[in-house]
Protein backbone atom coordinates (compact mmCIF):
# COMPACT_ATOMS: atom_id res chain seq x y z
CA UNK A 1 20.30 243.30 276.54
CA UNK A 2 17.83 241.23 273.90
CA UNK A 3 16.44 238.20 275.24
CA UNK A 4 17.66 236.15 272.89
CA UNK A 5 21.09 236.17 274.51
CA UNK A 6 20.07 234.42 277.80
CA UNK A 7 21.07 231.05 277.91
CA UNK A 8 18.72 228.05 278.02
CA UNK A 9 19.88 227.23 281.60
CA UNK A 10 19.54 230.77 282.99
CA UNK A 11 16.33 231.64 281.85
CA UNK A 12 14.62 228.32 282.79
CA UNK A 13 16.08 229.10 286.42
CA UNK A 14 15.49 232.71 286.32
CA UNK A 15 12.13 232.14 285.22
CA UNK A 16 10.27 229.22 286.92
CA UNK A 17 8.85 231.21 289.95
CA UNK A 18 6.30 232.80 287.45
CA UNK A 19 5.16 229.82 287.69
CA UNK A 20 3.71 230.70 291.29
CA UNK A 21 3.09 234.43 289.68
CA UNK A 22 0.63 233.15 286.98
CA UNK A 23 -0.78 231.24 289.84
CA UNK A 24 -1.38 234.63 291.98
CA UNK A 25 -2.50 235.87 288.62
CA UNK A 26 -5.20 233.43 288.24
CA UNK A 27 -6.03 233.39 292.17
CA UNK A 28 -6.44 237.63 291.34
CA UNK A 29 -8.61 236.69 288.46
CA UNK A 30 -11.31 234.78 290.77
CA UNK A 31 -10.59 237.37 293.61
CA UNK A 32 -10.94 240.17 291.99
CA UNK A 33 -15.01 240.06 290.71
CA UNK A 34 -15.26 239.24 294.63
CA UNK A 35 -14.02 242.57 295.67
CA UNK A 36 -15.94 244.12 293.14
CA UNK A 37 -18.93 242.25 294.19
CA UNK A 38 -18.42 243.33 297.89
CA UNK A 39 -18.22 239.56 298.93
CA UNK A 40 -14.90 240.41 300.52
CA UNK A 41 -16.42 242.84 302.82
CA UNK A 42 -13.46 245.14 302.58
CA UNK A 43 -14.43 248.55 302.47
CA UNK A 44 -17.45 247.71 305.22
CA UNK A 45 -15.06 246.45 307.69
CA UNK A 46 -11.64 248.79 306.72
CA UNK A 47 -13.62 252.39 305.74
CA UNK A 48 -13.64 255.25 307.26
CA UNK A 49 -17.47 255.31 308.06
CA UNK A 50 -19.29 253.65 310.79
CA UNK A 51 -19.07 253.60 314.94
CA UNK A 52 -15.06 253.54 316.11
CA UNK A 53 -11.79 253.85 314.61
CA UNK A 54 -11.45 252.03 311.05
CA UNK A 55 -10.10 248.69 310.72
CA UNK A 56 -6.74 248.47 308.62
CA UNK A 57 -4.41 245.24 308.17
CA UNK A 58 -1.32 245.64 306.44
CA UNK A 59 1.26 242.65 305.70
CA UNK A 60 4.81 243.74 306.13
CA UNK A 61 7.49 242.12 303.97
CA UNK A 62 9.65 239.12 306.07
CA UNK A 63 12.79 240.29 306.11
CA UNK A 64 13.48 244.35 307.03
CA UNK A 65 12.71 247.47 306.38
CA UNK A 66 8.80 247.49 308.31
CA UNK A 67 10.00 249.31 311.43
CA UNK A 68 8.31 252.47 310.37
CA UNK A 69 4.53 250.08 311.07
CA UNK A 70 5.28 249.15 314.25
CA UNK A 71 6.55 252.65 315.53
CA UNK A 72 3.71 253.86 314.58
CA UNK A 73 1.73 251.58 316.31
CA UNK A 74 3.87 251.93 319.81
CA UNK A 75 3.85 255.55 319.48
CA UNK A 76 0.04 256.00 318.79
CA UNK A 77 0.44 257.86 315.61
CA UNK A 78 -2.21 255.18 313.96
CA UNK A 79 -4.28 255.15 316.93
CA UNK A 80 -4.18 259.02 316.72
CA UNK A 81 -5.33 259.01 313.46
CA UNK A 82 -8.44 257.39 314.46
CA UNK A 83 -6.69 253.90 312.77
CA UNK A 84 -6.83 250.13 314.52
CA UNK A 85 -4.13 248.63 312.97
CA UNK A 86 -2.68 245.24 313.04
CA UNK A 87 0.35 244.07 310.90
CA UNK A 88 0.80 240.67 309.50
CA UNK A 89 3.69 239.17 308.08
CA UNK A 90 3.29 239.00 304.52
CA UNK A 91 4.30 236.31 301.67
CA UNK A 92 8.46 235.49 301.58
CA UNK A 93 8.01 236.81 298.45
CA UNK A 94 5.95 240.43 299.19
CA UNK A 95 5.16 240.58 294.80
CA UNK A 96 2.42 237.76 296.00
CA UNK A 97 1.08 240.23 298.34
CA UNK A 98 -1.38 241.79 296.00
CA UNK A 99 -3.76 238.80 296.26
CA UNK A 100 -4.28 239.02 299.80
CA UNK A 101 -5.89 242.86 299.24
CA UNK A 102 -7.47 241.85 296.13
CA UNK A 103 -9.70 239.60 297.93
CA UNK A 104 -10.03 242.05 301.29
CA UNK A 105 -7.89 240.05 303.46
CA UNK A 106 -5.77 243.01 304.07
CA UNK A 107 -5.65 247.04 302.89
CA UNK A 108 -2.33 247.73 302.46
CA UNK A 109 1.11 245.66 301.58
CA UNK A 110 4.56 245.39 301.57
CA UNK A 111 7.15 244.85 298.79
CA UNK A 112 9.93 246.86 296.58
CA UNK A 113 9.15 248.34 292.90
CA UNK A 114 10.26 245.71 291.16
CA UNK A 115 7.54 243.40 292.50
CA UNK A 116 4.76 245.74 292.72
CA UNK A 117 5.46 246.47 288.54
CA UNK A 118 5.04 243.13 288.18
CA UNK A 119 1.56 243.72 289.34
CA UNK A 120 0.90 246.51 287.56
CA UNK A 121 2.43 244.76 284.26
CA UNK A 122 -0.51 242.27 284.45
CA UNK A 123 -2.90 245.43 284.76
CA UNK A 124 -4.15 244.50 288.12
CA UNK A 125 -5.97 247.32 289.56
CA UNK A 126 -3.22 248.04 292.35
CA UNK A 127 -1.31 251.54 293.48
CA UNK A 128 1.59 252.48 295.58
CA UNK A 129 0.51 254.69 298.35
CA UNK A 130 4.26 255.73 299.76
CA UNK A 131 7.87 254.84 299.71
CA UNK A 132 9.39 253.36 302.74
CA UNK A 133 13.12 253.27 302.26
CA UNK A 134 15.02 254.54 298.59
CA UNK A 135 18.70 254.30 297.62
CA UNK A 136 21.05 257.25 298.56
CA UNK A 137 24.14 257.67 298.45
CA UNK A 138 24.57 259.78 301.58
CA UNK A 139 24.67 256.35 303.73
CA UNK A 140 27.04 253.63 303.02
CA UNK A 141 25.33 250.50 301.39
CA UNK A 142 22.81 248.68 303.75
CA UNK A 143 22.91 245.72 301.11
CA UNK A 144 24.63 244.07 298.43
CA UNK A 145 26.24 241.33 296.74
CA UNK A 146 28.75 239.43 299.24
CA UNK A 147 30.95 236.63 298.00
CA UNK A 148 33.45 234.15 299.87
CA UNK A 149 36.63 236.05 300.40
CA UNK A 150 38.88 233.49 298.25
CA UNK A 151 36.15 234.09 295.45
CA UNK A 152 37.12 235.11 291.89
CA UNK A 153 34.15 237.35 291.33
CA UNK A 154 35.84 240.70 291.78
CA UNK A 155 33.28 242.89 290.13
CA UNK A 156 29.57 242.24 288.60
CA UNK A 157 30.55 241.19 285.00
CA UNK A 158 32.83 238.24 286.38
CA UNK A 159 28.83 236.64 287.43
CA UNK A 160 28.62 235.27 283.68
CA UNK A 161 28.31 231.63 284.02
CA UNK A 162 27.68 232.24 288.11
CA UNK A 163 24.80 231.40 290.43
CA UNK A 164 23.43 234.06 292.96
CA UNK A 165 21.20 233.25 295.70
CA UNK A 166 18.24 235.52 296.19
CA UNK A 167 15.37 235.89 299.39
CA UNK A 168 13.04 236.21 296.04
CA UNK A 169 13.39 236.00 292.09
CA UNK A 170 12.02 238.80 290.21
CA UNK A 171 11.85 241.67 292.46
CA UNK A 172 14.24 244.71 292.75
CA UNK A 173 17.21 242.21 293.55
CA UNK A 174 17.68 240.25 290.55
CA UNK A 175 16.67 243.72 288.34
CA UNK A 176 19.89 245.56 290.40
CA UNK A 177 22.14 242.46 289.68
CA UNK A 178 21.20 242.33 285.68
CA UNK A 179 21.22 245.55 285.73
CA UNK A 180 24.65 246.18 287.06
CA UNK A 181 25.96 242.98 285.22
CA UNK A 182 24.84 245.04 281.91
CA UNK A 183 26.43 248.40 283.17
CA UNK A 184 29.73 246.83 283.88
CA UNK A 185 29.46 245.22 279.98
CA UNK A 186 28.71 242.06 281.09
CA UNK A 187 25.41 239.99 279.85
CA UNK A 188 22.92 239.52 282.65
CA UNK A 189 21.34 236.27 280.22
CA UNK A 190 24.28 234.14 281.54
CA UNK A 191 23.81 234.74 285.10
CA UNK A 192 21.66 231.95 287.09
CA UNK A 193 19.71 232.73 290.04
CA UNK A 194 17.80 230.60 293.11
CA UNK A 195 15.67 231.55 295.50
CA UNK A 196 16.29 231.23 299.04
CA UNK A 197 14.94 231.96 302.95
CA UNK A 198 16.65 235.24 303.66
CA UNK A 199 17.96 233.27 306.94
CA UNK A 200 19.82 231.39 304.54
CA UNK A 201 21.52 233.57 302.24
CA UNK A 202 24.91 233.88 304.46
CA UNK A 203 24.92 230.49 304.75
CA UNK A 204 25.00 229.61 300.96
CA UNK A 205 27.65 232.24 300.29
CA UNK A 206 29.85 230.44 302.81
CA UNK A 207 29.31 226.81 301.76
CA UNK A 208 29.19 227.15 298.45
CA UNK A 209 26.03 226.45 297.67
CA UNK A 210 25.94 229.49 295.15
CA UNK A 211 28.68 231.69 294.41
CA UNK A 212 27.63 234.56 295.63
CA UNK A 213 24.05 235.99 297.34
CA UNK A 214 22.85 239.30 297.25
CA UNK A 215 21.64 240.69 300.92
CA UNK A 216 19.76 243.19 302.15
CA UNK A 217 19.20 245.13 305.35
CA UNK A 218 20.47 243.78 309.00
CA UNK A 219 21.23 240.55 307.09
CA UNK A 220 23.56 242.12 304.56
CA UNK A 221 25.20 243.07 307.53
CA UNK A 222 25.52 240.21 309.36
CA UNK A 223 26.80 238.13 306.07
CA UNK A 224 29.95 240.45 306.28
CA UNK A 225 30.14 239.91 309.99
CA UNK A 226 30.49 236.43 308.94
CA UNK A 227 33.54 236.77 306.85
CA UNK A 228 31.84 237.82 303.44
CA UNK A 229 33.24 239.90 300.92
CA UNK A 230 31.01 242.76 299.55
CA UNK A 231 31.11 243.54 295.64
CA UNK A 232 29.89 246.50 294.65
CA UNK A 233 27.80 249.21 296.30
CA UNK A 234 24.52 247.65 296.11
CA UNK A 235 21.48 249.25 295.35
CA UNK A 236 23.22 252.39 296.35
CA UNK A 237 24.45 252.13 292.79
CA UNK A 238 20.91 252.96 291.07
CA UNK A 239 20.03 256.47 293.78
CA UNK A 240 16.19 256.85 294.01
CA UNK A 241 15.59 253.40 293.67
CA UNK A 242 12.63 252.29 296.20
CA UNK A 243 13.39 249.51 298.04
CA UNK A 244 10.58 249.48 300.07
CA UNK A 245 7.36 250.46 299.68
CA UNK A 246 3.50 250.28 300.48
CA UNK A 247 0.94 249.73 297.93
CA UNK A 248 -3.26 249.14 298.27
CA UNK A 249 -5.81 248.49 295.63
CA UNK A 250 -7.60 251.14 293.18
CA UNK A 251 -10.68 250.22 294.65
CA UNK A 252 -9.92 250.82 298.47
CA UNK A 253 -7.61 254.23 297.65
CA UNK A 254 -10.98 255.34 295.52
CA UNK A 255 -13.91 254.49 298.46
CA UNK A 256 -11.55 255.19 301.60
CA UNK A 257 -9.34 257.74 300.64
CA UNK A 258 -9.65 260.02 304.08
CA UNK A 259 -8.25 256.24 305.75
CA UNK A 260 -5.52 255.77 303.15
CA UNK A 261 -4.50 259.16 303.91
CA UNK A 262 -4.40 259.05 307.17
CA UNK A 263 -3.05 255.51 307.47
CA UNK A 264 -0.18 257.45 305.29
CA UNK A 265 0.56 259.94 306.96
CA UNK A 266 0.70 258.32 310.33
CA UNK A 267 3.51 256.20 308.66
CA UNK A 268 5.16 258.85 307.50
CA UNK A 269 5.14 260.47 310.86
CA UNK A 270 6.99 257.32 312.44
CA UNK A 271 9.47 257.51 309.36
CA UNK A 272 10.68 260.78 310.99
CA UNK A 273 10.79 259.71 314.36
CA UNK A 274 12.42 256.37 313.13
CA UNK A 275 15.19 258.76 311.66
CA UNK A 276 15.55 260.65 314.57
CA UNK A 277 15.19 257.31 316.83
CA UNK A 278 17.94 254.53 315.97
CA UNK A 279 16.96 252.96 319.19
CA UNK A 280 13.65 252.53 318.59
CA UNK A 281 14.38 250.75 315.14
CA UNK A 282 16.80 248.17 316.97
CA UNK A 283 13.59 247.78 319.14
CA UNK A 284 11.81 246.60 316.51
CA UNK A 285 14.69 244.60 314.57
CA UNK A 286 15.21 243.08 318.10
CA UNK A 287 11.45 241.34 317.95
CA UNK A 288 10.69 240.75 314.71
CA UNK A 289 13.73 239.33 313.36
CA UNK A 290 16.07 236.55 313.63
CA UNK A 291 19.35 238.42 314.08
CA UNK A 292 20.94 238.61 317.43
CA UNK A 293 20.75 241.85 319.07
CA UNK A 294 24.43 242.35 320.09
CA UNK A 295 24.75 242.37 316.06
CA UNK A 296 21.62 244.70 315.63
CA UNK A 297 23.17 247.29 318.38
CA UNK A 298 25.90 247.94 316.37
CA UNK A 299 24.41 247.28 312.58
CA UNK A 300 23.60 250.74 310.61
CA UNK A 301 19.72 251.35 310.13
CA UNK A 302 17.81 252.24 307.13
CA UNK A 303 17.27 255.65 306.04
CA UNK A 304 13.50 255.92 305.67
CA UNK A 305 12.10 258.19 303.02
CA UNK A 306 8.21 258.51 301.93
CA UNK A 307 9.53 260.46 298.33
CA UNK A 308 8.93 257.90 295.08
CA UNK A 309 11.41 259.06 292.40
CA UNK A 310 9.39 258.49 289.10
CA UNK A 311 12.20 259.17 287.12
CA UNK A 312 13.95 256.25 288.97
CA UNK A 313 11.22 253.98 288.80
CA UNK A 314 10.80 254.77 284.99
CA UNK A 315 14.23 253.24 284.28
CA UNK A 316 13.61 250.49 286.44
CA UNK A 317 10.10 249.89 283.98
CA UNK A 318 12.61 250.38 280.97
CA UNK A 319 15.29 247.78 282.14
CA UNK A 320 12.91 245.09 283.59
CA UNK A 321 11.42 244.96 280.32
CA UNK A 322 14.16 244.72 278.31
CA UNK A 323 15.47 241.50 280.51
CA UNK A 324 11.96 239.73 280.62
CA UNK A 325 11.33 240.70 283.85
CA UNK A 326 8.28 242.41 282.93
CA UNK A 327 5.54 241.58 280.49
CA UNK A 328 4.85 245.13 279.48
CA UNK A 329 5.70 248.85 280.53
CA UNK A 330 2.75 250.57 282.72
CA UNK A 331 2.32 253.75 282.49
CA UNK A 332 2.17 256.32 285.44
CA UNK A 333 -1.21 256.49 285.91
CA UNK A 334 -1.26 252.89 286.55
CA UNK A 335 1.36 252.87 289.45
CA UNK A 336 0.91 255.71 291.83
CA UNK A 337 -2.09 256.81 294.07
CA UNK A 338 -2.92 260.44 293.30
CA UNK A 339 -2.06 261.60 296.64
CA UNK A 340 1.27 259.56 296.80
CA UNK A 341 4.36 261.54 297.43
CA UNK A 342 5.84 261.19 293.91
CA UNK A 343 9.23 263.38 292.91
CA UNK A 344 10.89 263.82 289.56
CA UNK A 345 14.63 263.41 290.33
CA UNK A 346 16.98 260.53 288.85
């Protein structure tokens, strides 16, 4: 869809929070000679060299999909790997992550590909290591857009002229809702979005604060537990889609790659066991989120996956540019860590 069709009041709205993302640009303009410099301290403290088991921090995103971290850590896989890990919550919105490595704070973060390409469209010197969690559509939807039940928005085109509350602007939400706006001949332009706290999204649907959110995760869930109407299939919609992934920065992949590797692949070891182990997810949903657990006993868990789908992830490049989402396309040398788990498939 050209830009030029977005309406004044939609693309004001839809665009303001780059405000904060020129400010994480700027803050990664100051931080980044730091790294370089070594006054950050990163690769002394975080390496692989040195007495002991290396010293990783990752921040996790705020609202799902992280179990994998933590299973790891109760099951030893990180501490088997010779890893001391500890796992932070991360920024609300997980695209202002890459600051917070940039500067040494932490190794490796959280967020979904439409935040880490907006990274990577500024040309800051980050990489995805693996995929947490893709679309498939071998599970029913684990999020989407829910609306009041008397609502008149009966498919994605009927949004025109509608507002949809969002846990972030910019990221792989708003991309999936322009994107299926578009696909069902709709123009994405006249839909206006608002960010909220992910608590809060069920709670907007219902008053009608907005007239419809998109969800994700236990509280997609929950929103329909509520008495919301789902629209759509989600992101099951766009298959190999990643939803969640983990990303670090050139520099520590290229001077600790035996860590990265191994910080990887104990991840990837809990992704099978979290698979295998619905129990041990709820666990984890149980502490580290909001949700009460008589709702997380009985919600369905994520299917996690460590495969990136670049044929996937080049359409998302394609479409993000084409609604302003992105400042340019990067290419794939400019995304992925060589030793990433990348598959051709779309």
């Amino acid at each position: 869809m050209p830009k030029s069709t977005r309406s004044t009041v939609s693309t004001r709205t839809a665009r303001s929070p780059f405000r904060s993302l020129a400010i994480g640009v700027v803050t990664l303009a100051v931080a980044a000679p730091l790294a370089a410099c070594g006054g950050s301290g990163a690769s002394a403290s975080a390496g692989s060299g040195g007495d002991g088991p290396a010293k990783v921090t990752v921040l996790r995103s705020n609202g799902a999909l992280f179990e994998p971290l933590y299973i790891a850590q109760q099951q030893g896989y990180f501490k088997a790997a010779g890893l001391d890990v500890t796992i932070k919550p991360g920024a609300q919105d997980t695209s202002q992550n890459a600051p917070s490595l940039l500067n040494g704070e932490a190794q490796f973060a959280m967020t979904d590909s439409s935040g880490f390409l907006k990274g990577a469209a500024k040309n800051m010197p980050i990489r995805i290591v693996t995929a947490l969690v893709s679309t498939n559509t071998k599970n029913a939807p684990t999020d989407g857009l829910l609306v009041k039940k008397s609502s008149p928005v009966e498919r994605f085109s009927d949004l025109e002229g509608k507002t949809v509350g969002l846990a972030a602007l910019g990221g792989n939400i708003q991309f999936m809702v322009e994107y299926l706006v578009e696909k069902d001949g709709g123009d994405p332009g006249k839909v206006k979005f608002v960010a909220l706290p992910t608590t809060s999204l069920t709670d907007a649907a219902k008053t009608g604060k907005t007239d419809a959110v998109f969800s994700f995760g236990a509280f997609y869930g929950a929103g329909k537990e509520a008495g919301l109407r789902s629209v759509g299939n989600g992101t099951n919609d766009l298959p190999g889609l990643t939803q969640g992934l983990l990303f670090s920065t050139q520099k520590y992949l290229s001077g600790n790659s035996a860590t990265a590797k191994k910080f990887a692949d104990a991840v990837a070891r809990a992704m099978t066991y979290a698979n295998a182990h619905p129990d041990a997810v709820k666990a984890v949903d149980k502490k580290y989120t909001q949700l009460p657990a008589a709702y997380i006993d009985k919600a369905q868990n994520a299917y996690y996956d460590k495969s990136l789908d670049t044929t996937v992830m080049r359409t998302v490049i394609t479409k993000m540019h084409a609604y302003g989402l992105l400042s340019s396309t990067p290419k794939d040398d400019a995304i992925y860590w060589d030793k990433a788990p990348t598959t051709t498939g779309g």
